[in-house]
Protein backbone atom coordinates (compact mmCIF):
# COMPACT_ATOMS: atom_id res chain seq x y z
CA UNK A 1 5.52 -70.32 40.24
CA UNK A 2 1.94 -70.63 39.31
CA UNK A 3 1.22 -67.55 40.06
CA UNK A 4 4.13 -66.04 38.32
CA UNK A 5 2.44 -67.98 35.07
CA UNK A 6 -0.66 -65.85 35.81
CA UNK A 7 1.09 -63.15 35.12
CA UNK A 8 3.25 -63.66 32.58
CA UNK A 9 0.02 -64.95 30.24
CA UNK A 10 -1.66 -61.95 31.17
CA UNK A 11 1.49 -60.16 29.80
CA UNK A 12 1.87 -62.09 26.74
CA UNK A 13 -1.67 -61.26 25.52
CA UNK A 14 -0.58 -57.41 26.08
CA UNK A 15 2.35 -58.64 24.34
CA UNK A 16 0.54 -59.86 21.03
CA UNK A 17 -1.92 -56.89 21.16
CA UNK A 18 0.99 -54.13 21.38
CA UNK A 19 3.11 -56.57 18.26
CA UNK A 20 0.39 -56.23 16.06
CA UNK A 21 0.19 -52.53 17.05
CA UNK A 22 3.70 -52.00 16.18
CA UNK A 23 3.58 -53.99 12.91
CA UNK A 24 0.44 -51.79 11.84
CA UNK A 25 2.38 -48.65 12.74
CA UNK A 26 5.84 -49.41 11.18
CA UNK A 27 3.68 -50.25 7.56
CA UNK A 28 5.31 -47.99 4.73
CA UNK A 29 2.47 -46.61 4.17
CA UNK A 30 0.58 -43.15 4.50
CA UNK A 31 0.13 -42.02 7.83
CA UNK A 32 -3.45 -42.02 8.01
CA UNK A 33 -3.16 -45.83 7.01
CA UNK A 34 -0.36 -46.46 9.32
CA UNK A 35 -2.56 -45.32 12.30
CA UNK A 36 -5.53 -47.25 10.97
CA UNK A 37 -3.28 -50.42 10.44
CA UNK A 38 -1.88 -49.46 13.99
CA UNK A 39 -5.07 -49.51 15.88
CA UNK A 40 -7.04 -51.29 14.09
CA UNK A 41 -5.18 -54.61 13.95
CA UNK A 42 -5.33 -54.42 18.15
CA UNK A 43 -9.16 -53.72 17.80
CA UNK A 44 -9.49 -57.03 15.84
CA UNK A 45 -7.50 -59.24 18.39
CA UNK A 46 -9.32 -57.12 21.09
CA UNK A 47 -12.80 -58.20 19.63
CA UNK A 48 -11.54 -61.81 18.83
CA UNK A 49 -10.51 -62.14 22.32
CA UNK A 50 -13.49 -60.82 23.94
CA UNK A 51 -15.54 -63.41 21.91
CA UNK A 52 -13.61 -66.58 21.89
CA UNK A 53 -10.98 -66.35 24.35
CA UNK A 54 -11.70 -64.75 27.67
CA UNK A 55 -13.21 -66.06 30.72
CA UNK A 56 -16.22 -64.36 30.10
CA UNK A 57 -16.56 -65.07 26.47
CA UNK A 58 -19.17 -64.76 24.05
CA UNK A 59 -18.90 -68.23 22.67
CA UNK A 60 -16.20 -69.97 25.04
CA UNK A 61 -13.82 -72.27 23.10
CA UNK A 62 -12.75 -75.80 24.55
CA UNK A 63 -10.30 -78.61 23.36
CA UNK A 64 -8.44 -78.74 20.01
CA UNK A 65 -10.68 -75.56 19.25
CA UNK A 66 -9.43 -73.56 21.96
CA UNK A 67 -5.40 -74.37 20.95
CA UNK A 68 -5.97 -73.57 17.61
CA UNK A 69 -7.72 -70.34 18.58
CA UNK A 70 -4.77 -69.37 21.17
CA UNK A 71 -2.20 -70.51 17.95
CA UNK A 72 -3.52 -67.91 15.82
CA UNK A 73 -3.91 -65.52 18.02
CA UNK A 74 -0.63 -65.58 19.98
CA UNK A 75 0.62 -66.54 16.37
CA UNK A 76 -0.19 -63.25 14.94
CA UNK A 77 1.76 -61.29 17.65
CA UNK A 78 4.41 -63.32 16.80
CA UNK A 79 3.66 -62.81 12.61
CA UNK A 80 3.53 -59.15 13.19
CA UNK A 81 6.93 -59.15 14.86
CA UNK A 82 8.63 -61.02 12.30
CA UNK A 83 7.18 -58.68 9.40
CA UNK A 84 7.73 -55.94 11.41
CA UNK A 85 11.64 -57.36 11.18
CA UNK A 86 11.94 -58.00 14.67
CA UNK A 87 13.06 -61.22 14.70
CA UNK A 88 14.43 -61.71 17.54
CA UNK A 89 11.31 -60.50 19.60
CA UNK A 90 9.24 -62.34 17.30
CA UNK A 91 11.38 -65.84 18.62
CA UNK A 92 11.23 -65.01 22.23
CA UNK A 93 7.54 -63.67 22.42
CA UNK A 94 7.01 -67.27 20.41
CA UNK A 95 9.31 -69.00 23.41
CA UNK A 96 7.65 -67.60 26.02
CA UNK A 97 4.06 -68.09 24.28
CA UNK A 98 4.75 -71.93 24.19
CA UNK A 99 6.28 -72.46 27.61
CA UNK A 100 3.64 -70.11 29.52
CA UNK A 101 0.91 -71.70 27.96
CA UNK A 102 2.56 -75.44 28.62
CA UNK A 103 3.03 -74.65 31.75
CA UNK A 104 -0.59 -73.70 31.78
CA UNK A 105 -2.24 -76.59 30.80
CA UNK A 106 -0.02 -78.76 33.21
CA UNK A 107 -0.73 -76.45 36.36
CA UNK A 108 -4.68 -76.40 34.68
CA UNK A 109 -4.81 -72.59 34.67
């Protein structure tokens, strides 16, 4: 089972990078905007990631700072989902988020 969580919260941080994707391409907007919005709002998770959230971190994050930072960040997958108008996949991404990462700090992964 642990290793199953592995997995699945290396799959939900795919998950939040391709939601903001989509939300950035689905923008009524001009296409050259829509592709910005599309890639660009990945980039920014990317960066924010690499510098606050991975295991190799520029500044690592610990405590009530590192939840908050994970909150936002899986947060906005789930945000750009929901104003996307997905919904649905905007609730179960957020379910998933929650129990993987519960599951997570109980198992100390």
């Amino acid at each position: 089972m642990k290793a199953a969580n592995l997995g699945v919260l290396f799959l939900i941080e795919l998950g939040a990078l391709a939601a903001v994707g989509y939300w950035g391409f689905t923008r009524d907007v001009a296409t050259p905007l829509a592709w910005l919005l599309g890639l660009g709002a990945p980039a920014v998770l990317i960066v924010l990631w690499a510098l606050f959230g991975s295991q190799k971190a520029t500044y690592k994050t610990h405590g009530a700072v590192r939840v908050g930072f994970e909150l936002l960040w899986f947060g906005a997958g789930a945000a750009a989902l929901s104003l996307a108008g997905a919904d649905g996949w905007a609730i179960g991404f957020a379910v998933v988020c929650v129990v993987s990462k519960t599951l997570a700090v109980l198992w100390h992964q």
